[in-house]
PDB file of N, CA and C in Angstrom:
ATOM      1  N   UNK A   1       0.822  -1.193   0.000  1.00  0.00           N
ATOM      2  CA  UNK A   1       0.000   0.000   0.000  1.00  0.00           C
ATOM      3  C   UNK A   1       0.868   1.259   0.000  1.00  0.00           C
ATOM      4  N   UNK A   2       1.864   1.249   1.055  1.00  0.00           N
ATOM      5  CA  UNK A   2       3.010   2.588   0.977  1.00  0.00           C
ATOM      6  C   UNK A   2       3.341   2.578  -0.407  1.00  0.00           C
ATOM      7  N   UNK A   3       4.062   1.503  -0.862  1.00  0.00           N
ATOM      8  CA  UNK A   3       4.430   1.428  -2.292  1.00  0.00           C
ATOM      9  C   UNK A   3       3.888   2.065  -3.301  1.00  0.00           C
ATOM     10  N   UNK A   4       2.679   1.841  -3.607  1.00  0.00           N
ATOM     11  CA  UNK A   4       1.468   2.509  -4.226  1.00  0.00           C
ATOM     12  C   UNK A   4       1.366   3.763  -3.718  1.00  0.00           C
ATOM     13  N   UNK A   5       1.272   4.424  -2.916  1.00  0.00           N
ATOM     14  CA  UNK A   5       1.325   5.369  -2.858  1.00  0.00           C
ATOM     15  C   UNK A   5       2.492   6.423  -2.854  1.00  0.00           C
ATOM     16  N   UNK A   6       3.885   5.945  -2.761  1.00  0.00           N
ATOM     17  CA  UNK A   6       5.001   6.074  -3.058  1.00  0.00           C
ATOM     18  C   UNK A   6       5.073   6.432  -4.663  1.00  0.00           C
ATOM     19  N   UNK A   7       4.510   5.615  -5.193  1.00  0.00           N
ATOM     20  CA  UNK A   7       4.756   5.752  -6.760  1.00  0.00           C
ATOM     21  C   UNK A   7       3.448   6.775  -7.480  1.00  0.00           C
ATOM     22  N   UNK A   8       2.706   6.870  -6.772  1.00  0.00           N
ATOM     23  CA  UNK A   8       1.973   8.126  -7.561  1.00  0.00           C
ATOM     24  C   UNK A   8       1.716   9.186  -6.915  1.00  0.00           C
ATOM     25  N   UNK A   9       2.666   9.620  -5.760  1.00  0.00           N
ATOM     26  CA  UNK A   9       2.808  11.025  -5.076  1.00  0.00           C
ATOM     27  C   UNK A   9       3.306  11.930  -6.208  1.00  0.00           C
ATOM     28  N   UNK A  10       4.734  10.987  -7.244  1.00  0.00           N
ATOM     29  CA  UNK A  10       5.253  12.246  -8.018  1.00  0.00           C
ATOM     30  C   UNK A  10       4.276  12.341  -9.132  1.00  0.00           C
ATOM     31  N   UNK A  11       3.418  11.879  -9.586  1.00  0.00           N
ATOM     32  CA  UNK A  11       2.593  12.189 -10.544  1.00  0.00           C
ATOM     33  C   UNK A  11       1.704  13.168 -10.011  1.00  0.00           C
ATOM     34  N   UNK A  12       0.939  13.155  -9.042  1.00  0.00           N
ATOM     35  CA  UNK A  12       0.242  13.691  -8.554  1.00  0.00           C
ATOM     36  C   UNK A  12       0.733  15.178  -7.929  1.00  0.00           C
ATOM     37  N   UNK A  13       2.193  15.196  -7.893  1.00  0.00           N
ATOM     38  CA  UNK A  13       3.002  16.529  -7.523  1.00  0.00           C
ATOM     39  C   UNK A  13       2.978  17.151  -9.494  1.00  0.00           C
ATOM     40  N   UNK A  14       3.462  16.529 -10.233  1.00  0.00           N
ATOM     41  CA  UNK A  14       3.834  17.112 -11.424  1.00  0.00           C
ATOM     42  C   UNK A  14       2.502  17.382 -12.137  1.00  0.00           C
ATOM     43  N   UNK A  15       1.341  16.856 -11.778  1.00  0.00           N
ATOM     44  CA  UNK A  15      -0.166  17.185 -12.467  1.00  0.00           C
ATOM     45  C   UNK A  15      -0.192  18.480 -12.102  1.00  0.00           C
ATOM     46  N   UNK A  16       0.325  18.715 -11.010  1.00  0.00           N
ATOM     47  CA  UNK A  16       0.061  20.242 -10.365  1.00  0.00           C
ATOM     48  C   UNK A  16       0.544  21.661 -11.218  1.00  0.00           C
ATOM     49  N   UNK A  17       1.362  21.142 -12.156  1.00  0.00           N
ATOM     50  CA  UNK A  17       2.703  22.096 -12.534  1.00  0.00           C
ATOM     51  C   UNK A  17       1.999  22.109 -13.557  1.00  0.00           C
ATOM     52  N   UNK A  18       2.238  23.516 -14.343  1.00  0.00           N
ATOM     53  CA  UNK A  18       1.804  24.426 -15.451  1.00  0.00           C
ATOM     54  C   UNK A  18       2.072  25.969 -15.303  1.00  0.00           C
ATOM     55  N   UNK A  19       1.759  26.653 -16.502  1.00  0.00           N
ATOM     56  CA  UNK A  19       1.933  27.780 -16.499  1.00  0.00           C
ATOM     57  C   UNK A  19       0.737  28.797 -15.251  1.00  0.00           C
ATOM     58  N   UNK A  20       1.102  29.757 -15.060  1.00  0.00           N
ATOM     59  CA  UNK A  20       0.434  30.264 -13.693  1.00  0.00           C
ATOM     60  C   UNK A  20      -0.335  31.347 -14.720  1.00  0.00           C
ATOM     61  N   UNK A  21      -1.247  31.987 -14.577  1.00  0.00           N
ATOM     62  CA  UNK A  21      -1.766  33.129 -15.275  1.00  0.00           C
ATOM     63  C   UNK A  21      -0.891  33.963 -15.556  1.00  0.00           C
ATOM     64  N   UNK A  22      -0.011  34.274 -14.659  1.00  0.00           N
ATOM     65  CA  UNK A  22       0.916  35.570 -14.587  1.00  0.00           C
ATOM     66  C   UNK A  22       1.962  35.560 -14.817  1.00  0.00           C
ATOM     67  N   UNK A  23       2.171  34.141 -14.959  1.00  0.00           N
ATOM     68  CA  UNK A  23       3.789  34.154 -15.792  1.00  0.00           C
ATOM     69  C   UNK A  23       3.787  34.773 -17.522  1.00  0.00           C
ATOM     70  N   UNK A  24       4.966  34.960 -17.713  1.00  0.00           N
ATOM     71  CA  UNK A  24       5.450  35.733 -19.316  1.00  0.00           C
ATOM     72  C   UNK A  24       5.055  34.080 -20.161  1.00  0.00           C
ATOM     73  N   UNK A  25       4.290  34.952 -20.888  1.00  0.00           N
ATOM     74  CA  UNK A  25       3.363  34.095 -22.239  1.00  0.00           C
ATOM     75  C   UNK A  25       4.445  34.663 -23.490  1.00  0.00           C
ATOM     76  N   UNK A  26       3.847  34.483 -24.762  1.00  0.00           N
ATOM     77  CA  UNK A  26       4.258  34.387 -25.729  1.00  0.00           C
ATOM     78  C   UNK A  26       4.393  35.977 -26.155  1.00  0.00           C
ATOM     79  N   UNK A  27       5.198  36.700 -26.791  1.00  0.00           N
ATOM     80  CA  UNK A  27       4.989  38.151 -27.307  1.00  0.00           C
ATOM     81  C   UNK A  27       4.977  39.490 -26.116  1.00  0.00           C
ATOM     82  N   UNK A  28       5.366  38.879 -24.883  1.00  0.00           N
ATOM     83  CA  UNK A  28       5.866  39.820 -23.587  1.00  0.00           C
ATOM     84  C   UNK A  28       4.205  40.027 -22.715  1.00  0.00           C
ATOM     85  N   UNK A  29       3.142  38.913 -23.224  1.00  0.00           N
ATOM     86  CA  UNK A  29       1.795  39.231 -22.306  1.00  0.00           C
ATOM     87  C   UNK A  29       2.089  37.775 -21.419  1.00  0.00           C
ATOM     88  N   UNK A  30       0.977  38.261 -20.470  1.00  0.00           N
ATOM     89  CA  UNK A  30       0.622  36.767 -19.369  1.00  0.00           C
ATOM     90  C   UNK A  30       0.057  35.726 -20.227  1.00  0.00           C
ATOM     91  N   UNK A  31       0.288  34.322 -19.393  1.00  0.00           N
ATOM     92  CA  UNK A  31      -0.657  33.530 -20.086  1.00  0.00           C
ATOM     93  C   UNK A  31      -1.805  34.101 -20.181  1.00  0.00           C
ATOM     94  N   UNK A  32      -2.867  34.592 -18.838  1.00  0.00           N
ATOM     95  CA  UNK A  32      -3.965  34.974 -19.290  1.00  0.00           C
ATOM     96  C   UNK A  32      -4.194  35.956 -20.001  1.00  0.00           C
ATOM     97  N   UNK A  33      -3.405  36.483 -20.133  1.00  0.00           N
ATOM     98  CA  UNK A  33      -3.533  37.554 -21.441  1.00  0.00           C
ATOM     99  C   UNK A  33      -3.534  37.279 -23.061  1.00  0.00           C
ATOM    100  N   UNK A  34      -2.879  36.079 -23.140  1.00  0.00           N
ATOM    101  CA  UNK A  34      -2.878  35.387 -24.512  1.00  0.00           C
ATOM    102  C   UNK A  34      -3.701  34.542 -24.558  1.00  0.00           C
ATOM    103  N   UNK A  35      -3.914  33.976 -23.530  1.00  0.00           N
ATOM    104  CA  UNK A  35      -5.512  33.119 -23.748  1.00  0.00           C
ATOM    105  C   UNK A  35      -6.796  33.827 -24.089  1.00  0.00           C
ATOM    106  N   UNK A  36      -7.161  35.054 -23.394  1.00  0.00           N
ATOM    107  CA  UNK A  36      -8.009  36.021 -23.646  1.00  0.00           C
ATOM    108  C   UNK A  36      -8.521  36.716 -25.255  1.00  0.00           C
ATOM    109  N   UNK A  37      -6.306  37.077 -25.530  1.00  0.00           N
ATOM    110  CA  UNK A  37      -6.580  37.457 -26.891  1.00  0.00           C
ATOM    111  C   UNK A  37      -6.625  36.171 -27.926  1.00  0.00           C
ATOM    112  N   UNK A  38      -6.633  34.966 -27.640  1.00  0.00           N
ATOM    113  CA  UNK A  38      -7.116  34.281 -28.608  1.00  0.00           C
ATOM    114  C   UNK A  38      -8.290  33.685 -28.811  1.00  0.00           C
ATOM    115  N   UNK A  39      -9.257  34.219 -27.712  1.00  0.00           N
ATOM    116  CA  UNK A  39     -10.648  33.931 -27.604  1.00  0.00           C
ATOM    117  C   UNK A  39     -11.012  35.083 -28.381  1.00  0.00           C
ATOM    118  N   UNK A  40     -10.524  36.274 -28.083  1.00  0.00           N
ATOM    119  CA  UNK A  40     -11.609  37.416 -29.112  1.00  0.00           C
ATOM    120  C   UNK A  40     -11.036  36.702 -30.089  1.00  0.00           C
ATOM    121  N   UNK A  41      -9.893  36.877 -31.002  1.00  0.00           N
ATOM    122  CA  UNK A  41      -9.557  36.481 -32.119  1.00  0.00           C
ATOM    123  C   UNK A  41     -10.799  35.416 -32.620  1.00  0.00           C
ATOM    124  N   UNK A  42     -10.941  34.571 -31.954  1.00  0.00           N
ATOM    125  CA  UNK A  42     -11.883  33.150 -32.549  1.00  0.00           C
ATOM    126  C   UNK A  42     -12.893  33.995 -32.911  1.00  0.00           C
ATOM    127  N   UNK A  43     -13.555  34.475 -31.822  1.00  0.00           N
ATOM    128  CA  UNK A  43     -14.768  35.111 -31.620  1.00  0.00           C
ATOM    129  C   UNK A  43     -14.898  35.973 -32.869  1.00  0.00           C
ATOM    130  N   UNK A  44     -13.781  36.833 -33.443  1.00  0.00           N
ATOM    131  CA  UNK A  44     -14.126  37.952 -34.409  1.00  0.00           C
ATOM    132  C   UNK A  44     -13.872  36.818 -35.508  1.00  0.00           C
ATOM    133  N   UNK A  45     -13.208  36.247 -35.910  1.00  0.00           N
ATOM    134  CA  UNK A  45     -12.920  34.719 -36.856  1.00  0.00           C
ATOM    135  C   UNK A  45     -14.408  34.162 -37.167  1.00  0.00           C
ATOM    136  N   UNK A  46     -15.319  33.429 -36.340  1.00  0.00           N
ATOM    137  CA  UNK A  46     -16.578  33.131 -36.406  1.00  0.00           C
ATOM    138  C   UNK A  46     -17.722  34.472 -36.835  1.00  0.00           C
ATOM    139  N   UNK A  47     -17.256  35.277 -37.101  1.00  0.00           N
ATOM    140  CA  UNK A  47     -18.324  36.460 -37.303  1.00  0.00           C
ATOM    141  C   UNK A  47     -17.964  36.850 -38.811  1.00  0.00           C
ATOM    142  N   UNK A  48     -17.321  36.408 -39.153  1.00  0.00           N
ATOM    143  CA  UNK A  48     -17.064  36.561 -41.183  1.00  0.00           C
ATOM    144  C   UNK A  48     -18.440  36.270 -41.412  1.00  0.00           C
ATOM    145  N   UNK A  49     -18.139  36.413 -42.534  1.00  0.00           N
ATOM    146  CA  UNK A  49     -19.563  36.192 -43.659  1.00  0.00           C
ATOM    147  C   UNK A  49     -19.353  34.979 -44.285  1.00  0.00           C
ATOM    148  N   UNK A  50     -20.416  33.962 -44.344  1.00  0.00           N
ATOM    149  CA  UNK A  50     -19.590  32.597 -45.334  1.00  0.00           C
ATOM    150  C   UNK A  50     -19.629  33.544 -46.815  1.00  0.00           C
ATOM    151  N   UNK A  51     -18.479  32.812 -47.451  1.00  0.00           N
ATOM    152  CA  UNK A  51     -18.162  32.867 -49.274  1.00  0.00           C
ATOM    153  C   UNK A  51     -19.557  33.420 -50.246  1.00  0.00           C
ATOM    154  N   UNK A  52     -20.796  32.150 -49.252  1.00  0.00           N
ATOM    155  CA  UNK A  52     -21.982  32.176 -50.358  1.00  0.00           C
ATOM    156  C   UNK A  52     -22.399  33.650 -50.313  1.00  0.00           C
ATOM    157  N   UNK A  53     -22.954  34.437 -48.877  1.00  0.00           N
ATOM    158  CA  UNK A  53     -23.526  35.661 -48.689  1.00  0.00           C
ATOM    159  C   UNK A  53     -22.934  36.746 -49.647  1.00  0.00           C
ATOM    160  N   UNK A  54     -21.980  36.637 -50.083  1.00  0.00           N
ATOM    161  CA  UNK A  54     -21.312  38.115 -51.111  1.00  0.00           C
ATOM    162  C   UNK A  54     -21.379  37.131 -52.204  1.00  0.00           C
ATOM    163  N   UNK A  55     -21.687  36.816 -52.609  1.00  0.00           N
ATOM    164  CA  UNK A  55     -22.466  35.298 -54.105  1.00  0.00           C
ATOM    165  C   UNK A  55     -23.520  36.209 -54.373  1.00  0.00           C
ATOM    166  N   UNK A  56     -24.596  36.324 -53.114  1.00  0.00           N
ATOM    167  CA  UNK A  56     -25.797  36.779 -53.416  1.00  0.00           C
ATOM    168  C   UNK A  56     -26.356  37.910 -54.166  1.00  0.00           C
ATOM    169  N   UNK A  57     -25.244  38.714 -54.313  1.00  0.00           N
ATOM    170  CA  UNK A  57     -25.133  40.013 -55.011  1.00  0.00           C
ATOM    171  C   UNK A  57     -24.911  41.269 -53.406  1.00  0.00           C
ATOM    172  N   UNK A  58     -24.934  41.132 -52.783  1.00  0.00           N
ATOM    173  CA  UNK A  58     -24.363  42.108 -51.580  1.00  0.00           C
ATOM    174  C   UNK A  58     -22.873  42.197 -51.514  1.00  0.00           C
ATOM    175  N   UNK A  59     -22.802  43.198 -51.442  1.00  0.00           N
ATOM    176  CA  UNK A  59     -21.682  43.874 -51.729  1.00  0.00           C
ATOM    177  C   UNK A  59     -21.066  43.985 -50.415  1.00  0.00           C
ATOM    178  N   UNK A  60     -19.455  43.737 -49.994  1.00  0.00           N
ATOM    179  CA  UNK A  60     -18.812  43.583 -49.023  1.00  0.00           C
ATOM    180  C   UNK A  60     -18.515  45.470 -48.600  1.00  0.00           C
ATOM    181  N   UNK A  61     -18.386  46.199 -47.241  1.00  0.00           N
ATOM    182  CA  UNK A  61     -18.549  47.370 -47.608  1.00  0.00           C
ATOM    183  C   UNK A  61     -16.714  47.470 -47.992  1.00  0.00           C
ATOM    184  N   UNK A  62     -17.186  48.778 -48.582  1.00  0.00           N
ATOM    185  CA  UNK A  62     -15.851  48.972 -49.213  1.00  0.00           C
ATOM    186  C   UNK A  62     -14.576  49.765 -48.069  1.00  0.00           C
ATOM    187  N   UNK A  63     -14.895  50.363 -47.366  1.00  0.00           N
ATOM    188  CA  UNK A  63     -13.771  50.872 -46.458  1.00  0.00           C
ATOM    189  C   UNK A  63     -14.283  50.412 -44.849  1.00  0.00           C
ATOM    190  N   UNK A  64     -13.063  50.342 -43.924  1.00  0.00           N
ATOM    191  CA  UNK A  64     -14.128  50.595 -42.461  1.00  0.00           C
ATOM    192  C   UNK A  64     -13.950  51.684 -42.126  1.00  0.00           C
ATOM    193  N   UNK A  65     -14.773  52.373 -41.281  1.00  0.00           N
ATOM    194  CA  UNK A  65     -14.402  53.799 -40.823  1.00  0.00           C
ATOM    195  C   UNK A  65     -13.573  53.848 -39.716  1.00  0.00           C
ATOM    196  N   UNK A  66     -12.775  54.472 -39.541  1.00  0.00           N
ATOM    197  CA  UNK A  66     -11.694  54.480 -38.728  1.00  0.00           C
ATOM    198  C   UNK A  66     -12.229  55.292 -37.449  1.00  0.00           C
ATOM    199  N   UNK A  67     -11.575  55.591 -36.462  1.00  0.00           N
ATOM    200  CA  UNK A  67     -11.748  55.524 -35.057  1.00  0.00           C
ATOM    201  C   UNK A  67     -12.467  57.422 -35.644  1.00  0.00           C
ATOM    202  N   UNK A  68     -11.810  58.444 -36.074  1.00  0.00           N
ATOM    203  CA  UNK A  68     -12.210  59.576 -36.391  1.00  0.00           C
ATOM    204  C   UNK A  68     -13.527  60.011 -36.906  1.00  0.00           C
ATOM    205  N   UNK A  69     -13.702  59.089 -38.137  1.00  0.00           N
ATOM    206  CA  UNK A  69     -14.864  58.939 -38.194  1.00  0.00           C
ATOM    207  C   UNK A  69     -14.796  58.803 -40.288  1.00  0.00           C
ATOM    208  N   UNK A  70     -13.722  59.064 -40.374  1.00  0.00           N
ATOM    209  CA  UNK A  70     -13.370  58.955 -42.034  1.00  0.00           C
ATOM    210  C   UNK A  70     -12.921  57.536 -42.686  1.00  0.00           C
ATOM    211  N   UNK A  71     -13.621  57.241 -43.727  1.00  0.00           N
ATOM    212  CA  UNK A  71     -13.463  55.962 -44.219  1.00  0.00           C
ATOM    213  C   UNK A  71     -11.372  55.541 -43.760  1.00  0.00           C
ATOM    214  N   UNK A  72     -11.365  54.638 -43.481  1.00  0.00           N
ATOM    215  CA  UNK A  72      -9.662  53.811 -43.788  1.00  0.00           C
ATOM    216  C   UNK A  72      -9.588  53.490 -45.058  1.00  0.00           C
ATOM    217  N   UNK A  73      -7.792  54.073 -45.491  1.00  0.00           N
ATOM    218  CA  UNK A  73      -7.995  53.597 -47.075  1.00  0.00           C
ATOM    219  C   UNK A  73      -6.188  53.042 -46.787  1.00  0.00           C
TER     220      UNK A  73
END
């Protein structure tokens, strides 16, 4: 029984181990900071238009307006 439990203390120590939220992630952010920005990313990713909808004859708009308020070119 010690035995057994001898042999899966270190598993059960190393399950523990991973990155912490606040450690340095990829590009100088936290993990949770790169996890975050790759949820919006998905999130704005899933909000395209499928291929067929601009098929239909609707027209994709042509500029976005920028933070000022004048088309981006």
């Amino acid at each position: 029984m010690i035995s057994a439990l001898l042999a899966f203390t270190p598993a059960l120590l190393l399950a523990g181990c991973g990155p912490n939220d606040t450690d340095p992630g990829p590009g100088g952010v936290t993990v949770a900071e790169a996890r975050a920005l790759d949820e919006a990313a998905e999130m704005i990713e899933q909000r395209r238009l499928p291929d067929a909808a601009l098929e239909n004859g609707t027209q994709a708009p042509d500029a976005t307006p920028s933070p000022n308020g004048n088309a981006a070119e």
